[in-house]
Protein backbone atom coordinates (compact mmCIF):
# COMPACT_ATOMS: atom_id res chain seq x y z
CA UNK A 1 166.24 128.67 154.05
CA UNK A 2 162.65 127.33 155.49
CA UNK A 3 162.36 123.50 155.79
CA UNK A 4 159.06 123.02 157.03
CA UNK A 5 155.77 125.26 156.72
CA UNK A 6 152.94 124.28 159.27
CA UNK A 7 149.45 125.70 158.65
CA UNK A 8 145.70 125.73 159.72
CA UNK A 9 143.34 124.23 157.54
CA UNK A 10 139.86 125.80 157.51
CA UNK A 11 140.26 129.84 156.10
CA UNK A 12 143.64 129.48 155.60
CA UNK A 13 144.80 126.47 153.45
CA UNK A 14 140.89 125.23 152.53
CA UNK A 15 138.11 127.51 150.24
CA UNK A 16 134.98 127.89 151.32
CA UNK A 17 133.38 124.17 150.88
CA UNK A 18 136.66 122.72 152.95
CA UNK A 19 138.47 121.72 149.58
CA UNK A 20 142.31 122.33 148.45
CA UNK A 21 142.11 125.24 146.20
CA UNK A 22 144.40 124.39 142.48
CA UNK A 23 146.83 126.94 143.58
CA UNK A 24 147.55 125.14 146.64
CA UNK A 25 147.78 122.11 145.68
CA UNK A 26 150.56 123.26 142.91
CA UNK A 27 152.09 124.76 145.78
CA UNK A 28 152.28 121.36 147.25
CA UNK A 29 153.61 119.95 144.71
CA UNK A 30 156.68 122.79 144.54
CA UNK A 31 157.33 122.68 148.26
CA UNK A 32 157.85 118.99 147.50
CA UNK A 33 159.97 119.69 144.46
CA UNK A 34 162.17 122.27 147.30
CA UNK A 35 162.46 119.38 150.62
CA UNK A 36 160.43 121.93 152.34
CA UNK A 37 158.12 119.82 154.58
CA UNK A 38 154.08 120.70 155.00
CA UNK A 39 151.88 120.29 158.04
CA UNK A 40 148.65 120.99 158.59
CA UNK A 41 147.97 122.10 161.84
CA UNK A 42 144.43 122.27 162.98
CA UNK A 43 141.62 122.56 165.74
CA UNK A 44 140.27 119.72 164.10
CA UNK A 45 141.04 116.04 164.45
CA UNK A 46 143.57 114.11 162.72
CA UNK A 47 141.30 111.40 160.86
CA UNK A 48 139.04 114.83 159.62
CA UNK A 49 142.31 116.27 158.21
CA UNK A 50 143.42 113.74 156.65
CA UNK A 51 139.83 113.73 155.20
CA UNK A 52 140.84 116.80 152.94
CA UNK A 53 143.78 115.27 152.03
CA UNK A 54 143.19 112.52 149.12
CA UNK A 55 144.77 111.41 145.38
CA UNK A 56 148.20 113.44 144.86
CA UNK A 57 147.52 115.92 147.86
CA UNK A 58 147.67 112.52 150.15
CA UNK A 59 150.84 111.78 148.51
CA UNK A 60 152.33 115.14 148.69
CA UNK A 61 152.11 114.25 152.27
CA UNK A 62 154.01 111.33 152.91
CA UNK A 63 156.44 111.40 155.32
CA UNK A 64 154.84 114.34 157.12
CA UNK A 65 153.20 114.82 159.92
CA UNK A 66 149.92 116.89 161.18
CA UNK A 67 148.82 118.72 164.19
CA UNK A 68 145.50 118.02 165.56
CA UNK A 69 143.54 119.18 168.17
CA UNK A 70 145.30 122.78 167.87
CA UNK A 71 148.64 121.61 168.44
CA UNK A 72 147.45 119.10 171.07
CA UNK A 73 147.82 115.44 169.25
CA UNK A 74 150.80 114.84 166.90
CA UNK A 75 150.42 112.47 164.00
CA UNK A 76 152.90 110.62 161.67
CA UNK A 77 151.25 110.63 158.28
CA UNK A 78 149.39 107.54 157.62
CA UNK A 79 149.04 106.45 161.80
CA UNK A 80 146.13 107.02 163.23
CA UNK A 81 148.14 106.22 166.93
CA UNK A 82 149.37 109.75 167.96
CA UNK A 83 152.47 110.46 169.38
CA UNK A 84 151.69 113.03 171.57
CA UNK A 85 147.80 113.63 172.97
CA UNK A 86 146.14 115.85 175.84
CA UNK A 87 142.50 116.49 177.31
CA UNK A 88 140.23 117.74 180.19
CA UNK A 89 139.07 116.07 183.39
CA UNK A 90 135.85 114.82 183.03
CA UNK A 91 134.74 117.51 186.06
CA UNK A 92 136.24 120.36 183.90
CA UNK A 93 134.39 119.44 181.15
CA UNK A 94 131.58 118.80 182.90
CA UNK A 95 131.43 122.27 184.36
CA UNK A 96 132.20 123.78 180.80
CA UNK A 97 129.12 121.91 178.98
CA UNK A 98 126.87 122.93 181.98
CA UNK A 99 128.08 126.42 181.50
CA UNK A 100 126.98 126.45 177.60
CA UNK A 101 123.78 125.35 178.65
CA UNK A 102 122.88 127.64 180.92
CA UNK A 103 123.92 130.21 177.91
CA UNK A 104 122.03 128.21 175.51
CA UNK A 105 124.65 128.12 172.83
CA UNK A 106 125.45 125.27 169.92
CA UNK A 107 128.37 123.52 171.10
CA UNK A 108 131.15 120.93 169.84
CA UNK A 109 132.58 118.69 172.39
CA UNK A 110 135.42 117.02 170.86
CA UNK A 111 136.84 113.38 172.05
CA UNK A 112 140.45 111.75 171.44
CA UNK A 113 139.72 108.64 169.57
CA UNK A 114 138.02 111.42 166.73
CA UNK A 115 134.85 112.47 167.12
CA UNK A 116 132.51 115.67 167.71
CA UNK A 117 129.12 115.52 169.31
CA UNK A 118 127.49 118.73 168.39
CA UNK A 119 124.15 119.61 170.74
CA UNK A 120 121.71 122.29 169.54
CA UNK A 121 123.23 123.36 165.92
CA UNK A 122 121.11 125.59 163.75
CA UNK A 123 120.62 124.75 160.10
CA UNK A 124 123.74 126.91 159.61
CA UNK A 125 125.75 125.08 161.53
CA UNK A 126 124.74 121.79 160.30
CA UNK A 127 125.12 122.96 156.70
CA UNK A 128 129.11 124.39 157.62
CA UNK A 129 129.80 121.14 158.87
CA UNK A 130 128.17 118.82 156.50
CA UNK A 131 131.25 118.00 154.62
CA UNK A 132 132.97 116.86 157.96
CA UNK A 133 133.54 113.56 158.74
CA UNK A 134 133.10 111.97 162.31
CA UNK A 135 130.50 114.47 163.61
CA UNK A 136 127.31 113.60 165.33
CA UNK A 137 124.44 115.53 166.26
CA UNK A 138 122.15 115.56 169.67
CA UNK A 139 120.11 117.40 171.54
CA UNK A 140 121.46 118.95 175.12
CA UNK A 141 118.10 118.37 176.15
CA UNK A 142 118.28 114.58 175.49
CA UNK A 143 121.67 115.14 177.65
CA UNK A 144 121.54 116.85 180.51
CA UNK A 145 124.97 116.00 181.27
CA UNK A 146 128.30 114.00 179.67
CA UNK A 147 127.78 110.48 180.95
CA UNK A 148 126.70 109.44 177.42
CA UNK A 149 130.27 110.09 176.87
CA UNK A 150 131.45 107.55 179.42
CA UNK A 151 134.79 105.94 178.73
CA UNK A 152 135.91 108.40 176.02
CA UNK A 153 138.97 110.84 176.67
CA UNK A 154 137.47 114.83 176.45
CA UNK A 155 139.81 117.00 174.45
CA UNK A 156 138.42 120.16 174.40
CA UNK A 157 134.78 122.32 173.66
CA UNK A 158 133.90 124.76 171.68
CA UNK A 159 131.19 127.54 171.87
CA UNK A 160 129.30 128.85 168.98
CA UNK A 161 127.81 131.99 168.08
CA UNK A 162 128.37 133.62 164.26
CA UNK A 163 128.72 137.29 165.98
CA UNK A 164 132.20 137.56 166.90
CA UNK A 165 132.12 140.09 168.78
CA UNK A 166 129.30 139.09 171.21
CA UNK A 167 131.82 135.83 171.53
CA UNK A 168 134.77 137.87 172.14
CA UNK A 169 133.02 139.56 174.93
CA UNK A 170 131.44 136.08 176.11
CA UNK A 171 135.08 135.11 176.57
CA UNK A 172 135.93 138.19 178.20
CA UNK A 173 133.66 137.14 180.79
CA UNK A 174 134.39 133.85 180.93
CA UNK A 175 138.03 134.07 181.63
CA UNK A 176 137.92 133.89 185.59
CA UNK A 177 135.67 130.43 185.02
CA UNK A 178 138.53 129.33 182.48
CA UNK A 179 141.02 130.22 184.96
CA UNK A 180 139.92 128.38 187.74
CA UNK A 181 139.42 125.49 185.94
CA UNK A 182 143.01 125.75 184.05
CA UNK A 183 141.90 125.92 180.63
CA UNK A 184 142.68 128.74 177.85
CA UNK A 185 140.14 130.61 175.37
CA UNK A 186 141.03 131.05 171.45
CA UNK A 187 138.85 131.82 168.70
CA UNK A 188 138.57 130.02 165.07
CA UNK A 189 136.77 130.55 162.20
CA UNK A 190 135.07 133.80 163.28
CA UNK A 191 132.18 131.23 164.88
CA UNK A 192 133.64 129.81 167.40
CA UNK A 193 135.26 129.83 171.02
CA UNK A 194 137.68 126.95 171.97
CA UNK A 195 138.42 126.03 175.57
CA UNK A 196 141.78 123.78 175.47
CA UNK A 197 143.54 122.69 178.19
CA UNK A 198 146.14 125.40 179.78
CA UNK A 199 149.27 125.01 178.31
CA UNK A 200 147.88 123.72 174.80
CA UNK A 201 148.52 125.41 171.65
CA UNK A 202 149.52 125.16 168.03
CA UNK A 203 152.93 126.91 169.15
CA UNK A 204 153.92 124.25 171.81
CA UNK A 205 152.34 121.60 169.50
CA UNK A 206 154.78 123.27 166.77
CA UNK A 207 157.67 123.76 168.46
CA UNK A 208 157.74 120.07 169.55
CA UNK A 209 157.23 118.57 166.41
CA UNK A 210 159.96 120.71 165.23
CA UNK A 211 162.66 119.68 168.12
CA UNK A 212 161.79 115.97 167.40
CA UNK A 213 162.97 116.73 163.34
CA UNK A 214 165.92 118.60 164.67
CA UNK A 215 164.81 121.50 162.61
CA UNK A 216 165.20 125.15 164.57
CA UNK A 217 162.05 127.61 164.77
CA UNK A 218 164.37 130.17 162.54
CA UNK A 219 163.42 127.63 159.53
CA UNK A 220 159.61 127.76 160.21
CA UNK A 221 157.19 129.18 158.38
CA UNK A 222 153.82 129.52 159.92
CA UNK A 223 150.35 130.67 158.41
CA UNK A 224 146.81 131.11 159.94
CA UNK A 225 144.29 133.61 160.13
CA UNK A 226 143.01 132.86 163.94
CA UNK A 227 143.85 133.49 167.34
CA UNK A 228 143.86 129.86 167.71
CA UNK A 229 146.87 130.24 165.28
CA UNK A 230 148.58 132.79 167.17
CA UNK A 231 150.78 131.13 169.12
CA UNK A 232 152.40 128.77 166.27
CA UNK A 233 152.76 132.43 164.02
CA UNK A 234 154.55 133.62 167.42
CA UNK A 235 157.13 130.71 167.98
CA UNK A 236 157.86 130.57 164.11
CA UNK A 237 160.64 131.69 162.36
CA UNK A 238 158.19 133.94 159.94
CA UNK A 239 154.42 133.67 161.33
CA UNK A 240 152.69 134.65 158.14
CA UNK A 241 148.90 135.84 158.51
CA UNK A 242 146.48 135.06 154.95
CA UNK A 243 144.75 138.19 153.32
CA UNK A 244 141.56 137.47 155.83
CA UNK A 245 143.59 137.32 159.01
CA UNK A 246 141.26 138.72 162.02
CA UNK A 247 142.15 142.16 163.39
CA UNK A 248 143.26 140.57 167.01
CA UNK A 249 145.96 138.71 164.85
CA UNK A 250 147.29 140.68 162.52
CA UNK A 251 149.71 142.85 164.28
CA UNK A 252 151.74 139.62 165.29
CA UNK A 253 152.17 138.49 162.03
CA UNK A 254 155.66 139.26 160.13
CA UNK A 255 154.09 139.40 157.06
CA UNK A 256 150.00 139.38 155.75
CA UNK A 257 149.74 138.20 152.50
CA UNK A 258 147.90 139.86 149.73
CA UNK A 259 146.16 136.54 149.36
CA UNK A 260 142.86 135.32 151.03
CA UNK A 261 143.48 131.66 152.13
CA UNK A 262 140.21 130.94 150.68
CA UNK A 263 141.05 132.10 147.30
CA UNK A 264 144.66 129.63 147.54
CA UNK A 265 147.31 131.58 149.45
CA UNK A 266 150.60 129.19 149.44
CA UNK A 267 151.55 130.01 145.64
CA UNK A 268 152.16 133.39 147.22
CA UNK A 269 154.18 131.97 149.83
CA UNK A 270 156.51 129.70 147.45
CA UNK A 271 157.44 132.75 145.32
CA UNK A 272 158.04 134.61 148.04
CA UNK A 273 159.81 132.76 150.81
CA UNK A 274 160.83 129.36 149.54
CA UNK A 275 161.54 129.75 145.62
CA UNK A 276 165.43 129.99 145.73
């Protein structure tokens, strides 16, 4: 019996405009109906997922918890204090922003109290993350370096580039630099490249929440469709990739479901896995 089913947000549990497909949110409702406990677990930040979360799917929710900042930042439902957090050292990050100038890439530099500052994003870009709250744009060349960011905790950056494999190979090459400065490379959303702290994943973030509700990984369910869900599909009980799961994923996934997570996946996981 599964008690608690964690899962990213964007591609996997969200369509295409970041909104809770019908299917899902019946799926909600039944998981509710079951005990079986949801958490969104995201690269995103905790007040943004809540964001997608509003009317019955907020109260579907209560009494959960979510996992922001890939696994990172823990959150009761409803507090906005987290009980667990992490971050880089302002010279890490420093290093790491430098670097994506030089490369001349769109970047998202993501702080703890839930905010993105996004340099250099193309129309694209801006238009993907229009319906997110708490982002702000600049211009690198405005900001040579992070001091505007003085006094606020770094989490992590991201990289962007829409060709995934010329960002595959960028992190190829970056992976001494990331090294060196103890941080770890995933990919999300097929766009961009995530530099976390070493150490930080949705699986540790996962596995945690999980000891604190005394509920073993056997009785976990998780779903994703990104390396940057990898690890929590690896430490769970079933790790459950969505129709559009990327290649680099999909052979550590017990099961791929015929489902795109796009298209409202979770029905498919209630009648298979949780319906008694």
């Amino acid at each position: 019996m599964y008690r608690l089913v964690a899962s990213d947000m964007d591609e996997t549990f969200l369509d295409a405009d970041h909104a809770i497909p019908e299917a899902n949110l019946r799926a909600l409702r039944r998981m509710r109906e079951l005990g079986v406990l949801f958490v969104p677990s995201s690269g995103r930040w905790y007040s943004s997922i809540m964001d997608n979360f509003t009317g019955e799917a907020r109260e579907l929710l209560e009494g959960s918890y979510a996992l922001s900042y890939n696994g990172g930042f823990i959150n009761r439902v409803g507090d906005e204090t987290p009980l667990t957090t992490c971050g880089l050292s302002r010279a890490c990050a420093e290093e790491l922003y430098a670097m994506g100038r030089e490369l001349g890439l769109c970047m998202h530099i993501n702080v703890a109290d839930g905010h993105v500052f996004v340099p250099d994003a193309d129309e694209a870009e801006r238009a993907y993350l229009s319906s997110i709250s708490g982002v702000t744009h600049i211009s690198s060349a405005d900001h040579p370096d992070l001091s505007f960011l003085d006094g606020r905790d770094i989490v992590k950056i991201l990289y962007v580039n829409r060709n995934f494999d010329a960002l595959q190979e960028l992190g190829s090459q970056l992976a001494p630099m990331a090294e060196r400065l103890g941080v770890e490379i995933t990919y999300s959303s097929k766009r961009y490249l995530e530099l976390m702290p070493a150490g930080v994943d949705k699986g540790t973030g996962l596995t945690r929440l999980a000891e604190m509700l005394g509920i073993p990984m056997s009785q976990v369910i998780a779903v994703g469709d990104s390396s940057n869900d990898l690890a929590m599909i690896r430490a769970a009980g079933l790790g459950v990739g969505v129709a559009n799961v990327t290649d680099d994923v999909r052979p550590y996934c017990d099961v791929v479901l015929e489902t795109a997570g796009t298209d409202g996946a979770f029905t498919e996981i209630v009648e298979r896995f949780l319906e008694p």
